[in-house]
N, C-alpha and C. Protein backbone atom coordinates (compact mmCIF):
# COMPACT_ATOMS: atom_id res chain seq x y z
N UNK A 1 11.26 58.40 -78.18
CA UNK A 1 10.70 57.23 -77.53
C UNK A 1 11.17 57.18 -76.09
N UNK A 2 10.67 56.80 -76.01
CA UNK A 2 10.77 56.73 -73.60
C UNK A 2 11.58 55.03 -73.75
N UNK A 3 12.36 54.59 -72.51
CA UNK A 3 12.90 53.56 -72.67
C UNK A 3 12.24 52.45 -73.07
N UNK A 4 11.61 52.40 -72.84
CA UNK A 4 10.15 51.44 -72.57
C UNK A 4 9.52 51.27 -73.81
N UNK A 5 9.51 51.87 -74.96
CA UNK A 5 8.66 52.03 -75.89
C UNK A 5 10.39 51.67 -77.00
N UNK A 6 11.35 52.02 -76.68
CA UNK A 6 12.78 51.56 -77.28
C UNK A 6 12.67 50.49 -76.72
N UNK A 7 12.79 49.68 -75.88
CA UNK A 7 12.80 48.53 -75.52
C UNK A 7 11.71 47.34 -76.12
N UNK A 8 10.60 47.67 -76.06
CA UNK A 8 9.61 47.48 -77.04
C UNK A 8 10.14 47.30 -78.29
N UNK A 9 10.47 48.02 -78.97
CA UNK A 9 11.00 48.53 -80.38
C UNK A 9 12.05 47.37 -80.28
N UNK A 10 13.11 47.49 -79.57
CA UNK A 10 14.35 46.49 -79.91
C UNK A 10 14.06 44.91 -79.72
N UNK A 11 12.68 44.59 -78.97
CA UNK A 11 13.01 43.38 -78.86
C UNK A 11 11.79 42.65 -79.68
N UNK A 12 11.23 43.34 -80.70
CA UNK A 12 10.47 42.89 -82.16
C UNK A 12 11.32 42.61 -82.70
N UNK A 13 12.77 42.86 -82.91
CA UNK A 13 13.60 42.26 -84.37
C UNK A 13 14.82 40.89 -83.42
N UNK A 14 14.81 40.43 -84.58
CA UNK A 14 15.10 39.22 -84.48
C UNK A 14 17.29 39.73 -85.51
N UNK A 15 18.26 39.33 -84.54
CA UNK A 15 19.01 39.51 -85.06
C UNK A 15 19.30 38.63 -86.13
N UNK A 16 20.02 38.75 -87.39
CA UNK A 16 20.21 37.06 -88.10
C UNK A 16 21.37 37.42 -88.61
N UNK A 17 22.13 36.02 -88.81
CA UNK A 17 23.45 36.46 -89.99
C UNK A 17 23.57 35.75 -91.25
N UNK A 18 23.84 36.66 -92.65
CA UNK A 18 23.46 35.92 -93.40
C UNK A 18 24.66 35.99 -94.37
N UNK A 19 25.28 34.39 -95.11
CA UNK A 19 26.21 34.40 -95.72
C UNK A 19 26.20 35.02 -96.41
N UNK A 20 27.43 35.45 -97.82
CA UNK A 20 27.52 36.02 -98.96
C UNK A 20 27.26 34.99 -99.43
N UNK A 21 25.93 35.41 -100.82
CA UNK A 21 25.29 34.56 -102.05
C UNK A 21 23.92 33.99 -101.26
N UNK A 22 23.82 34.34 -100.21
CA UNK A 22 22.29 33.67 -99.31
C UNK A 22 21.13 34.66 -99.78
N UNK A 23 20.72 34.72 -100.42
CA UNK A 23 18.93 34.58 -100.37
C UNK A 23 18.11 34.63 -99.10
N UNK A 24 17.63 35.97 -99.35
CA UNK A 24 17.08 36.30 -97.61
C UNK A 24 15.68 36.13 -98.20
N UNK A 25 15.34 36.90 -99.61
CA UNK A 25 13.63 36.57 -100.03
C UNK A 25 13.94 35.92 -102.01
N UNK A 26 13.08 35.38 -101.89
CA UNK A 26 13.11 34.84 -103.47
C UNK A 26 11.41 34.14 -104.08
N UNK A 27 11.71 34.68 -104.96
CA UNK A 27 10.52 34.79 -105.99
C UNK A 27 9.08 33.62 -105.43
N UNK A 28 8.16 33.68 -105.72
CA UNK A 28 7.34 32.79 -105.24
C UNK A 28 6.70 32.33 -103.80
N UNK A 29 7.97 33.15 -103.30
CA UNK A 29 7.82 32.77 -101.38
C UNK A 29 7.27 33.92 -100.51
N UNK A 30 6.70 34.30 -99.85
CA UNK A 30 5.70 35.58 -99.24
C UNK A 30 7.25 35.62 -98.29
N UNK A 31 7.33 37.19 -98.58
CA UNK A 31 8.12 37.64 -97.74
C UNK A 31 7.87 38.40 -96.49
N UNK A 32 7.84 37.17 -95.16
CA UNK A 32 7.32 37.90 -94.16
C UNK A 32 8.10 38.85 -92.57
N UNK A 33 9.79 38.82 -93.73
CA UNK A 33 10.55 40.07 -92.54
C UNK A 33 10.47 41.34 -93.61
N UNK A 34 11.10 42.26 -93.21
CA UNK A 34 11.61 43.55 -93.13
C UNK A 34 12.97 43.66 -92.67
N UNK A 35 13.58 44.18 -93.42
CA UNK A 35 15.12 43.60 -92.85
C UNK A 35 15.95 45.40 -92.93
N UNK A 36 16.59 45.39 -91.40
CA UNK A 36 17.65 46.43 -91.61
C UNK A 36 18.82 45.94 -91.40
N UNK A 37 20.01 46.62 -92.26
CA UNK A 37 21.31 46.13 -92.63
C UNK A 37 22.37 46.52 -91.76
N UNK A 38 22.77 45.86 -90.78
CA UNK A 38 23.34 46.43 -89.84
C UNK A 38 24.91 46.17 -90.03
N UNK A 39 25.32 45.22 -90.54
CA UNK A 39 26.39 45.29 -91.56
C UNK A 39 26.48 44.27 -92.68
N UNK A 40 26.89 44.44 -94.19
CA UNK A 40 27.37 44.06 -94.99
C UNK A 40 26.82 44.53 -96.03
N UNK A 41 26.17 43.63 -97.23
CA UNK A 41 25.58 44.75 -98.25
C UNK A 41 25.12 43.56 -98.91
N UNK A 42 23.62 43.92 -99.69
CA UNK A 42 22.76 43.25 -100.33
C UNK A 42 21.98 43.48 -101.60
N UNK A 43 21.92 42.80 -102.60
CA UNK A 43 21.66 43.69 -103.89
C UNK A 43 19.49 42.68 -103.97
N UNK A 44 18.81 43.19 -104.16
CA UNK A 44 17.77 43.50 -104.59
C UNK A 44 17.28 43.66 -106.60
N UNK A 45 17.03 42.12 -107.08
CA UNK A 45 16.39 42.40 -108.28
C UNK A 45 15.76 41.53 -108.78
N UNK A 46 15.14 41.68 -109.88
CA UNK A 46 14.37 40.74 -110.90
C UNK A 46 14.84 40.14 -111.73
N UNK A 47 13.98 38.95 -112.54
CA UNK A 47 14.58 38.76 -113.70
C UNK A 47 13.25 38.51 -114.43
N UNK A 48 13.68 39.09 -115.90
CA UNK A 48 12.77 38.83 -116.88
C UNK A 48 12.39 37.18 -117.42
N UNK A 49 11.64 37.38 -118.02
CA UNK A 49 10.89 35.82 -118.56
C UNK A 49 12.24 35.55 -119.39
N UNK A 50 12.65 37.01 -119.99
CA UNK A 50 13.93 36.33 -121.17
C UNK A 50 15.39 36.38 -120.53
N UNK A 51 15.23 35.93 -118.84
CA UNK A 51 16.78 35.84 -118.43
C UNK A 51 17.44 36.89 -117.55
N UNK A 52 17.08 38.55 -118.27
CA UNK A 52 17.87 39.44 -117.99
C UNK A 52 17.36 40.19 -116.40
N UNK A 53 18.32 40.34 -116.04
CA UNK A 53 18.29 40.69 -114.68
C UNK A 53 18.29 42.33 -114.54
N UNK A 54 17.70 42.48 -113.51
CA UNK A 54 17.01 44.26 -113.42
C UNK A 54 17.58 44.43 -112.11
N UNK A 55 18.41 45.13 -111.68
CA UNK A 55 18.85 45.47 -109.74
C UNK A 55 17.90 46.48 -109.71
N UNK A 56 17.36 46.34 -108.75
CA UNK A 56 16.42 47.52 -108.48
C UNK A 56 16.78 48.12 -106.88
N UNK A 57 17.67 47.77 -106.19
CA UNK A 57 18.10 48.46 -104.81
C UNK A 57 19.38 47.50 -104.74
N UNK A 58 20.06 48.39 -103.69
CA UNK A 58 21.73 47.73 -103.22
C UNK A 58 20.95 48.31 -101.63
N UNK A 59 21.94 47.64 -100.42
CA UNK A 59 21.97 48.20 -99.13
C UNK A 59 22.79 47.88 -98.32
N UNK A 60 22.90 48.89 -97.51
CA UNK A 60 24.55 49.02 -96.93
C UNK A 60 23.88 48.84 -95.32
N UNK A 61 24.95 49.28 -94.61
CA UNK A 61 25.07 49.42 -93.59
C UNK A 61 23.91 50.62 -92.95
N UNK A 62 22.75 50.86 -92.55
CA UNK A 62 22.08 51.57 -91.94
C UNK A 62 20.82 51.44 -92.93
N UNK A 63 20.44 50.77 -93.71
CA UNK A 63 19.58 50.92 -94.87
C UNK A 63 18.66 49.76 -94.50
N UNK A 64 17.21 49.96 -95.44
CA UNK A 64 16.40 48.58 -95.05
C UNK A 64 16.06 48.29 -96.32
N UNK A 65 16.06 46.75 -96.29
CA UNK A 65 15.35 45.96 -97.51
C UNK A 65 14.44 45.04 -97.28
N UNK A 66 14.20 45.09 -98.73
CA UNK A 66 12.48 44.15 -98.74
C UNK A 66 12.40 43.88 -99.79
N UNK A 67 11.17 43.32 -99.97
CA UNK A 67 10.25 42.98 -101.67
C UNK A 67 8.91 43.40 -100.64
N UNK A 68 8.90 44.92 -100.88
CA UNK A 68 8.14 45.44 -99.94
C UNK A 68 6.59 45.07 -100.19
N UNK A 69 6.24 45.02 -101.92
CA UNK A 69 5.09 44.65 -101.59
C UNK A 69 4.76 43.16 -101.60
N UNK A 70 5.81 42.17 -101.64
CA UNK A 70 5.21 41.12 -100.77
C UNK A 70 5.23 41.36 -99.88
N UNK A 71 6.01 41.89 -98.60
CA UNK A 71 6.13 41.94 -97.58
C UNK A 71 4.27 42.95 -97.08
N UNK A 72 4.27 43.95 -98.02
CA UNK A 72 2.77 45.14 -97.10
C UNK A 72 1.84 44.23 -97.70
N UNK A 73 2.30 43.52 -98.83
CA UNK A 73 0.65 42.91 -99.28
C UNK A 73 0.70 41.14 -99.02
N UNK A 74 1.56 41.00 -98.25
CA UNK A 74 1.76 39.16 -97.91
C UNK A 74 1.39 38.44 -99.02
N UNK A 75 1.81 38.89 -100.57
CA UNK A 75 1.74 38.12 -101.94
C UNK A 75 3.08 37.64 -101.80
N UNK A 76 2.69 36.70 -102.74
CA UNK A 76 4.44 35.97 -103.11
C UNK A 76 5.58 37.22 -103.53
N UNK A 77 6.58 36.85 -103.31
CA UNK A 77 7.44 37.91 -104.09
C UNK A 77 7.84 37.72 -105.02
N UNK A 78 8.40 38.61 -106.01
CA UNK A 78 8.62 38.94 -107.48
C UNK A 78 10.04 39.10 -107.55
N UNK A 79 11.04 39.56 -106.34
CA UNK A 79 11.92 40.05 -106.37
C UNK A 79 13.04 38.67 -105.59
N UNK A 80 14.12 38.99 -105.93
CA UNK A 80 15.49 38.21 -104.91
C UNK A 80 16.06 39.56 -104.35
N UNK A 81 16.70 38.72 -103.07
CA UNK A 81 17.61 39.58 -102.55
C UNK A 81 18.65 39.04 -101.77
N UNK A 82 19.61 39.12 -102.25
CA UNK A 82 21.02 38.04 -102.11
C UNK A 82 21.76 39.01 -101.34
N UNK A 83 22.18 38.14 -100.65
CA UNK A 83 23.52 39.15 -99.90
C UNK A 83 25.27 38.89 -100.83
N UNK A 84 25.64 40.05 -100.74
CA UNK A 84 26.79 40.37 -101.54
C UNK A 84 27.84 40.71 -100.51
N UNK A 85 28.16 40.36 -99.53
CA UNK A 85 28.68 40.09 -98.32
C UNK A 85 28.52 39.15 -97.10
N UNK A 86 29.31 38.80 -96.69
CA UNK A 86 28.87 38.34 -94.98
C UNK A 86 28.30 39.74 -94.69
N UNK A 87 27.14 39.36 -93.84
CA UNK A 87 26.18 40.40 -93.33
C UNK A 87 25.18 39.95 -91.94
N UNK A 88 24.73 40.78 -91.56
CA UNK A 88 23.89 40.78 -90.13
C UNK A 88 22.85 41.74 -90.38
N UNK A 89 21.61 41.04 -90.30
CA UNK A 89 20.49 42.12 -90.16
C UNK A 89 19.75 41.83 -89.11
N UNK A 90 19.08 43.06 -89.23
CA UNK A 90 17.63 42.84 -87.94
C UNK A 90 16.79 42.56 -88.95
N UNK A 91 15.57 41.84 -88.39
CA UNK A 91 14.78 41.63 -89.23
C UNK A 91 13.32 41.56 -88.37
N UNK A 92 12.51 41.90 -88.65
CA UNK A 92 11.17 42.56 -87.91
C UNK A 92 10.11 41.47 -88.82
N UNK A 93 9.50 40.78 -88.38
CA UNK A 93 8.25 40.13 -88.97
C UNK A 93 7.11 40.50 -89.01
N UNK A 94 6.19 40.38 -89.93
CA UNK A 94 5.37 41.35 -90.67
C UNK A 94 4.35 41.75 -89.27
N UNK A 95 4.21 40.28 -88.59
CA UNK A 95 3.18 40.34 -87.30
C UNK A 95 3.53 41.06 -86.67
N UNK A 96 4.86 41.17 -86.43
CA UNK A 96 4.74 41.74 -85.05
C UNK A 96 5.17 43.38 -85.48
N UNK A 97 5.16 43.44 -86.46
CA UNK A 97 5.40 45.39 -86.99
C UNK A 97 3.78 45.88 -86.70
N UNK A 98 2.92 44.91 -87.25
CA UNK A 98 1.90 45.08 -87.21
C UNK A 98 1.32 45.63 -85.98
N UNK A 99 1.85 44.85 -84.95
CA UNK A 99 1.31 44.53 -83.36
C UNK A 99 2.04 45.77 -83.06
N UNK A 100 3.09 46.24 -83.28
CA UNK A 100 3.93 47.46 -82.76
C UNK A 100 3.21 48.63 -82.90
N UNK A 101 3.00 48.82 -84.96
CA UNK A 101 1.81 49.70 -84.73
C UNK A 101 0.75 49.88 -83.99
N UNK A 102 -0.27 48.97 -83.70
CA UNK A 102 -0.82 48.88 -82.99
C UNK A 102 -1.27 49.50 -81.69
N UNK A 103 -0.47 48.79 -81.38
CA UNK A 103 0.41 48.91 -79.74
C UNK A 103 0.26 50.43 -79.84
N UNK A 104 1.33 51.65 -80.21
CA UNK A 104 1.65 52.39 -80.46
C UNK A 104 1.43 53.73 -81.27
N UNK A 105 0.54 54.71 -81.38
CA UNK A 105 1.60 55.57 -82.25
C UNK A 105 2.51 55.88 -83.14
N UNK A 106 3.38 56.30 -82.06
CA UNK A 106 5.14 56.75 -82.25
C UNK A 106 5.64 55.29 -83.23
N UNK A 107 5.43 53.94 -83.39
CA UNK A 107 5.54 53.41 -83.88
C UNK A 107 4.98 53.46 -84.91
N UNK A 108 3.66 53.37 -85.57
CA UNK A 108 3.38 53.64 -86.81
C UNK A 108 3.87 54.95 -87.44
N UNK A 109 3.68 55.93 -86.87
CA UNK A 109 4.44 57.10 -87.33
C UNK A 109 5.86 56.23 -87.81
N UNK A 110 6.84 56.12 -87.21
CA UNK A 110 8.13 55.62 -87.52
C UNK A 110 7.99 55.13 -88.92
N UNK A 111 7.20 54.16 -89.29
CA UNK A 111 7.24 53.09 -90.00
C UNK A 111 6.56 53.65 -91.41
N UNK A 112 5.78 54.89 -91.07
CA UNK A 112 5.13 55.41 -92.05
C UNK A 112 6.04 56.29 -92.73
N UNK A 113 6.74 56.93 -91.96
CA UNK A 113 7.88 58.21 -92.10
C UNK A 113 8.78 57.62 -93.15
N UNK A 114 9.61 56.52 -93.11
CA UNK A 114 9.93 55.70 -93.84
C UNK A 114 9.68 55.02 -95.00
N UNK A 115 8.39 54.55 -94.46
CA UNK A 115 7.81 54.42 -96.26
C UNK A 115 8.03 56.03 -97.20
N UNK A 116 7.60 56.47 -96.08
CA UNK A 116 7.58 57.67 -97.31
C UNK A 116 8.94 58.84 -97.98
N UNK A 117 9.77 58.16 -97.09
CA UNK A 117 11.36 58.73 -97.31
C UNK A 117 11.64 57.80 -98.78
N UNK A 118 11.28 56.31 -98.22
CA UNK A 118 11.40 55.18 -99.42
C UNK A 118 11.40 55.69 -101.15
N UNK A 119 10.16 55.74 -100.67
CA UNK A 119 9.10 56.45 -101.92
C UNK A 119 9.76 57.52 -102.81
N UNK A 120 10.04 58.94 -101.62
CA UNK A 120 10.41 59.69 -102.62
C UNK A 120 12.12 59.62 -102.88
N UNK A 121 12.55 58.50 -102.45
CA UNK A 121 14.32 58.40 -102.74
C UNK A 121 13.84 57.52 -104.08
N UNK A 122 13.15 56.89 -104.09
CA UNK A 122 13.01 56.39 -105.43
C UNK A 122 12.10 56.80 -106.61
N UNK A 123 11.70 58.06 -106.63
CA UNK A 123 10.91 58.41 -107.37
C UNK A 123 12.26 59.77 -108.41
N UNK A 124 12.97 59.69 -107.29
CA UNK A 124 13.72 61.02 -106.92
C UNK A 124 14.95 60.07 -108.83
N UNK A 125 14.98 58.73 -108.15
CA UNK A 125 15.93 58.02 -108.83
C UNK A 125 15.32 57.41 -110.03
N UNK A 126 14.04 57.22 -110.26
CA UNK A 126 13.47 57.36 -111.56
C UNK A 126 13.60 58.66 -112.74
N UNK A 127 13.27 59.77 -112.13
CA UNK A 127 13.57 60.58 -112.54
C UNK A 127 14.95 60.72 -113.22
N UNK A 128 15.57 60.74 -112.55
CA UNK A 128 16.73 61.06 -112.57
C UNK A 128 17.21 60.09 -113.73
N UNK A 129 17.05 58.92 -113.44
CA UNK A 129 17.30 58.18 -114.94
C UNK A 129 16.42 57.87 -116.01
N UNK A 130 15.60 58.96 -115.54
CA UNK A 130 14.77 58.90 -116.90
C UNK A 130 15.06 60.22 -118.00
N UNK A 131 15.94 60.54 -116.94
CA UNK A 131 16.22 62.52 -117.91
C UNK A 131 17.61 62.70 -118.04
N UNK A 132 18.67 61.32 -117.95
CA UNK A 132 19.98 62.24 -117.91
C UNK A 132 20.77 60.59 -118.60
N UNK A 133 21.79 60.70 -119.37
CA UNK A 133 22.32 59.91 -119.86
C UNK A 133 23.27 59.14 -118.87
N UNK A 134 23.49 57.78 -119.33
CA UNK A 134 24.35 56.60 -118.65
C UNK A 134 25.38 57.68 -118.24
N UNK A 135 26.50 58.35 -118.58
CA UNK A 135 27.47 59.04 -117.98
C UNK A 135 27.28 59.81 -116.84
N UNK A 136 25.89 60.77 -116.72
CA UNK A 136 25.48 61.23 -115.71
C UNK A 136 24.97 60.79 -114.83
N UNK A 137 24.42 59.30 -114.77
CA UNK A 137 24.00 58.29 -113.98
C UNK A 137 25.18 57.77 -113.50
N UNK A 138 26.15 57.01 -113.55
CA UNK A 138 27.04 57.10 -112.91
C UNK A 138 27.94 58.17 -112.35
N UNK A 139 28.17 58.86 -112.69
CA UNK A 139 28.70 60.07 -111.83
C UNK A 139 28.18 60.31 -110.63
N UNK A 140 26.23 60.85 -110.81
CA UNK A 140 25.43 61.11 -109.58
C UNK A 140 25.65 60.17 -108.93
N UNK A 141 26.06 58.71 -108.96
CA UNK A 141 25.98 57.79 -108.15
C UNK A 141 27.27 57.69 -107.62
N UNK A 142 28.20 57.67 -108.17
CA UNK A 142 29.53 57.74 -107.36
C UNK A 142 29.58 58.39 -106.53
N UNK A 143 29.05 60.09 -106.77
CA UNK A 143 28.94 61.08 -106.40
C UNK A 143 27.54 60.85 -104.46
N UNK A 144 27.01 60.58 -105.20
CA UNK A 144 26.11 60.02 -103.74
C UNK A 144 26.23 58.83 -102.87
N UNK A 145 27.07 57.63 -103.31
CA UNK A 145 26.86 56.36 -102.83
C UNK A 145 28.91 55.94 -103.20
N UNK A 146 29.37 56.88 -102.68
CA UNK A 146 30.79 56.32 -102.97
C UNK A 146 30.97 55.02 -102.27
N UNK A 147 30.27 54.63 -101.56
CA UNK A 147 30.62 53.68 -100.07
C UNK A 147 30.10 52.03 -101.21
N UNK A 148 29.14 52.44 -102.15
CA UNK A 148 28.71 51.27 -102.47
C UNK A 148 29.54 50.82 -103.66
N UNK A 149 30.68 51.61 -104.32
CA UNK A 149 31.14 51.41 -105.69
C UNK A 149 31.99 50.27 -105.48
N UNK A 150 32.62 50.11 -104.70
CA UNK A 150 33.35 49.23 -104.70
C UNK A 150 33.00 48.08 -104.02
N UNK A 151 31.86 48.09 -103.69
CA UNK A 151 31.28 46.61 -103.09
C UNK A 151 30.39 46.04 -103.88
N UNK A 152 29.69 46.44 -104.40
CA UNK A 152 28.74 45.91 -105.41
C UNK A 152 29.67 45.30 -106.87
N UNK A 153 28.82 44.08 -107.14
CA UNK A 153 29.68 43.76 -108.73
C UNK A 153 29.42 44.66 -109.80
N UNK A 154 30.34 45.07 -110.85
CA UNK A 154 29.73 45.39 -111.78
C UNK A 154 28.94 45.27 -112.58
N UNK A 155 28.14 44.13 -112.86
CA UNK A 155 27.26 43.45 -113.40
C UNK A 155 25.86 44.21 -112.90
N UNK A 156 25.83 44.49 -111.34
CA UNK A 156 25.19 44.49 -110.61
C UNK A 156 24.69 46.38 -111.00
N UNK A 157 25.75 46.96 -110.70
CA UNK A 157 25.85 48.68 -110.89
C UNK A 157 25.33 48.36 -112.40
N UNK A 158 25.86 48.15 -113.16
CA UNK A 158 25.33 48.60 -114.48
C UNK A 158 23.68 47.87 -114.48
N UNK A 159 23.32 47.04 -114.44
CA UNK A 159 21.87 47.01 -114.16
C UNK A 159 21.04 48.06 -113.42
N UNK A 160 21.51 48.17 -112.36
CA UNK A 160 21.07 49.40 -111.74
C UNK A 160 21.19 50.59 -112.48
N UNK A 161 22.18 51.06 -112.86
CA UNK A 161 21.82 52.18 -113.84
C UNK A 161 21.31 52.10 -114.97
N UNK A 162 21.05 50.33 -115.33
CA UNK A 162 20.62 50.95 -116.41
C UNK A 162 21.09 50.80 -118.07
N UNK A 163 22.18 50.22 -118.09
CA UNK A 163 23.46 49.66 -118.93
C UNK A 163 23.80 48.44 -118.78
N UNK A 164 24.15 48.26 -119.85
CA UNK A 164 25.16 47.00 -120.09
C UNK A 164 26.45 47.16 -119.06
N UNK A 165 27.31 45.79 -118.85
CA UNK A 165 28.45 46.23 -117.86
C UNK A 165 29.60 46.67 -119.26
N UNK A 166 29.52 46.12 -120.40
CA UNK A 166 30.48 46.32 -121.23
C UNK A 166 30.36 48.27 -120.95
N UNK A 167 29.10 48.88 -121.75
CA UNK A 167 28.89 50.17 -121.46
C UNK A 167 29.53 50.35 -120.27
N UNK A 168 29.38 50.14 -119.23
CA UNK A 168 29.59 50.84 -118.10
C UNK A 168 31.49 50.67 -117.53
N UNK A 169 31.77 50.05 -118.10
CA UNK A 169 33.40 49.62 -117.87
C UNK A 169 33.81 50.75 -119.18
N UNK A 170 32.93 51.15 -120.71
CA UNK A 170 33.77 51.94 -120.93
C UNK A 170 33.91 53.57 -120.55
N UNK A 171 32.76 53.79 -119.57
CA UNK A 171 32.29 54.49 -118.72
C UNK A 171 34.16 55.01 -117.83
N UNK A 172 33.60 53.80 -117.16
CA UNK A 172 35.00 53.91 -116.27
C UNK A 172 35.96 53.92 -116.78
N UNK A 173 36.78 53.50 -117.89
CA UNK A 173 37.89 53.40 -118.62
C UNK A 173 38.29 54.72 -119.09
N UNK A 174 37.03 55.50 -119.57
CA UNK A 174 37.29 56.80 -119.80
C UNK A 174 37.24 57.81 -119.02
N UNK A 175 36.85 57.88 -117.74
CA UNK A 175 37.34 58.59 -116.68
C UNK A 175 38.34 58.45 -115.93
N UNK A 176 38.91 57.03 -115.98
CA UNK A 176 40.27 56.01 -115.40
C UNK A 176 41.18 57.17 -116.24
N UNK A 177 41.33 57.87 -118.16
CA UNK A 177 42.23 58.24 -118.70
C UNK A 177 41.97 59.68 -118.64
N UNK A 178 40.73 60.43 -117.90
CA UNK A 178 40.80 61.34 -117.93
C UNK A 178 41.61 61.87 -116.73
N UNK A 179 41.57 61.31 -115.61
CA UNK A 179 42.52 61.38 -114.28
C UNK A 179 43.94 61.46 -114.73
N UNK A 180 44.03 60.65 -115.43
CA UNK A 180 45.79 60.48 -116.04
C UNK A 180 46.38 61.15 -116.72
């Protein structure tokens, strides 16, 4: 990008800071930012008609979140996304991403490139827990996302993979005695 077209770029997002336990999007409400995580960390999920809660994304520091298709299809959203830290994001509104594309190119490219990194990091992670048992699901994840193990609740990780937290604590308990 030429300064000019970065400058452009930086002054579409809107900085914000958002407590730990704040609700940036929640169910019923059209989610109209795009949010990158410039520091703290935010968990992303559902809940069923019968209660139980589904994490479907965590995000750290350099990562972006959404309830993307409220956000590409301006429907209500389906999803929460709570912050699990004091945190600061940028946050880009649907209009003016729009207007950027637009505007731009090099901007839609950007924005497209991304979706599609999105896509296959999570297709990549379907897979993956659709073919390998709770033990190997946590491992790959420690193993890829060490930065998030200890910030996220456990409640939270074991949804995400996929488990109960009881399962997933005896997960850890038994690698806690295999170290020892």
């Amino acid at each position: 990008m030429t300064d000019i077209e970065a400058e452009q770029f930086a002054l579409s997002f809107e900085e914000v800071k958002v407590k730990k336990r704040q609700f940036i999007v929640q169910p019923n409400f059209i989610n109209r930012h795009r949010a990158f995580v410039v520091k703290g960390a935010f968990r992303t999920y559902a809940i069923t008609d019968n209660g139980q809660e589904h994490t479907l994304q965590f995000a750290i520091e350099n990562w972006w979140v959404s309830d993307f298709n409220s956000y590409i299809y301006q429907y209500p959203a389906t999803l929460f996304i709570i912050a699990l830290e004091d945190s600061t994001i940028l946050q880009i509104q649907y209009v003016k991403e729009q207007e950027l594309k637009n505007s731009n190119h090099k901007f839609e490219t950007f924005f497209r490139i991304m979706a599609e990194k999105g896509l296959a990091f999570e297709h990549r992670r379907i897979l993956f827990n659709l073919s390998h048992p709770a033990e190997a699901r946590y491992e790959n994840f420690l193993l890829n996302y060490p930065n998030f193990v200890q910030r996220v609740p456990q409640y939270a990780l074991a949804s995400y993979l996929g488990m109960s937290t009881e399962f997933l604590s005896r997960i850890r308990n038994k690698q806690g005695n295999r170290k020892s």
